[in-house]
Protein backbone atom coordinates (compact mmCIF):
# COMPACT_ATOMS: atom_id res chain seq x y z
CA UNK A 1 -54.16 60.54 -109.94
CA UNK A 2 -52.01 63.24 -109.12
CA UNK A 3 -48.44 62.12 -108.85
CA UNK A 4 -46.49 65.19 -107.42
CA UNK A 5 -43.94 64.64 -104.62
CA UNK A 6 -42.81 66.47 -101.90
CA UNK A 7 -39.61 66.74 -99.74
CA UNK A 8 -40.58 67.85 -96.31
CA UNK A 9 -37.38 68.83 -94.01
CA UNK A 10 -38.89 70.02 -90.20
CA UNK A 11 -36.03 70.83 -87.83
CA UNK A 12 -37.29 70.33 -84.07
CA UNK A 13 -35.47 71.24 -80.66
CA UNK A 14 -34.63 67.72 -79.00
CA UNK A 15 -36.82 68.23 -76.27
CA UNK A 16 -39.54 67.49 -79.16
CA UNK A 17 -38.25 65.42 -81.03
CA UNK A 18 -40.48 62.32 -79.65
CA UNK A 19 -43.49 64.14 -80.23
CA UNK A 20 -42.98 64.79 -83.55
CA UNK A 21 -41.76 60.78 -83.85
CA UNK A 22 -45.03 60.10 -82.46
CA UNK A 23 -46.97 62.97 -84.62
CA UNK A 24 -45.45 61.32 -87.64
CA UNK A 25 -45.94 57.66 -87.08
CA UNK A 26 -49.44 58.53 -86.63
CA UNK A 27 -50.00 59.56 -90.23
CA UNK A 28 -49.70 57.07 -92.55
CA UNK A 29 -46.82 57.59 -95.36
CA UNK A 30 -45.60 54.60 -97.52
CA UNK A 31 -42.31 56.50 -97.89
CA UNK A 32 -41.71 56.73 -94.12
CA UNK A 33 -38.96 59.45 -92.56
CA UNK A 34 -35.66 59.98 -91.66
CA UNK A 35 -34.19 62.24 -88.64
CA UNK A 36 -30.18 63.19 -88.13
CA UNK A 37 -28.67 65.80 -85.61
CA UNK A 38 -27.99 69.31 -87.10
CA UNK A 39 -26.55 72.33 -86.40
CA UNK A 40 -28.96 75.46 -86.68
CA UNK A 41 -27.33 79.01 -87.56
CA UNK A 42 -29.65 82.04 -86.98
CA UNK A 43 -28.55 85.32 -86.42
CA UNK A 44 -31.04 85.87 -83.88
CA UNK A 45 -30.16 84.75 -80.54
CA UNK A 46 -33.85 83.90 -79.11
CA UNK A 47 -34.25 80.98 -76.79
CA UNK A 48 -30.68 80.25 -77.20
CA UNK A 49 -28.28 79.20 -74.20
CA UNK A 50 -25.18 81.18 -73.51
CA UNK A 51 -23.26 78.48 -75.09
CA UNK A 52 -25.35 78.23 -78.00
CA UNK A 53 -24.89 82.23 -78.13
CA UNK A 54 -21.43 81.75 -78.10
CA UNK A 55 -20.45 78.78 -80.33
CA UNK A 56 -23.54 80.65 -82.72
CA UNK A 57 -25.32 76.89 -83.48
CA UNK A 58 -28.12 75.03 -81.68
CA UNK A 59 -28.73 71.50 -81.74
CA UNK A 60 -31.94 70.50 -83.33
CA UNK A 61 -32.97 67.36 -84.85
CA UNK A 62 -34.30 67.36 -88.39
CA UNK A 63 -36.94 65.20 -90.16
CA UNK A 64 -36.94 64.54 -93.51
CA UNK A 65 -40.12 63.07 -95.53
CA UNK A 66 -40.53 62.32 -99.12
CA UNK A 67 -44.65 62.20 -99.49
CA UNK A 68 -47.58 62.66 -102.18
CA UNK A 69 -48.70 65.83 -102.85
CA UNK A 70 -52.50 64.24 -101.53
CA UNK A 71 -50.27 63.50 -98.09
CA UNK A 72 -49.04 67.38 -97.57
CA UNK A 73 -52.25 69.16 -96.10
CA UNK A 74 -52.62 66.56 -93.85
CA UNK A 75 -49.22 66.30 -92.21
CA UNK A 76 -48.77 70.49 -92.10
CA UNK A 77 -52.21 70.78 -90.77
CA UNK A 78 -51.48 67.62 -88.12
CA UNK A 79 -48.13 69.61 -86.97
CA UNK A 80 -49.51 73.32 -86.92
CA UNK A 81 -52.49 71.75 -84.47
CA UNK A 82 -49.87 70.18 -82.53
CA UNK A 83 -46.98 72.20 -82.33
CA UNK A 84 -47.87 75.73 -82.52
CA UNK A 85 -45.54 78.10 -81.28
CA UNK A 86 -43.19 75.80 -80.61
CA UNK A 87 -40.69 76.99 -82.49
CA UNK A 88 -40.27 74.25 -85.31
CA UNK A 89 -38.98 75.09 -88.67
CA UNK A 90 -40.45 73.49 -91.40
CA UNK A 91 -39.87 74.03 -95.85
CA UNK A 92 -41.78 72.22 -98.68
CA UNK A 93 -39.86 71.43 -101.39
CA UNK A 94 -41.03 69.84 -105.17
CA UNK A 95 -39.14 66.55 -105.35
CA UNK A 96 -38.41 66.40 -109.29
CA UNK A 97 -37.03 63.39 -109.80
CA UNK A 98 -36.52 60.55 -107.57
CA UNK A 99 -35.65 56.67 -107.71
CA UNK A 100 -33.88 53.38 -106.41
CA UNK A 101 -30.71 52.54 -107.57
């Protein structure tokens, strides 16, 4: 069995954010996720507000998921089906060491 891990971080305007709750819940992870409030920095000003252009941040929300390598395919091909050009920002990441303490 393979035993690789992932960290999955997906930041998501707020207007999606309960799709993507609902997206996620829908594929089953024993590791479950986590979501906070960010601020996103970009130097391009697409899609932003004129306070967002000014201030130079955007709200998003961002998920975080810690998942099995056998989980990963699934879950990218699950949110590129659902949330094309939407605008979501997503990274992989190798999780190298993890644990309860």
């Amino acid at each position: 069995m393979n035993d690789k891990k992932y960290l999955v971080t997906i930041n998501v305007p707020p207007s999606l954010e309960e799709a993507v709750v609902d997206c996620l819940l829908t594929l089953e992870s024993e590791f479950g996720f986590s979501t906070f409030q960010v601020n996103a920095h970009d130097h391009k000003n697409e899609n932003l507000s004129l306070a967002e252009q000014v201030t130079g941040r955007q709200k998003k929300i961002r998920f975080q998921m810690y998942l099995a390598e056998e989980g990963l395919a699934e879950l990218l091909t699950q949110l590129k089906n659902d949330f094309t050009d939407s605008g979501i920002h997503y990274w992989v990441m190798p999780v190298l060491e993890n644990g309860i303490l």
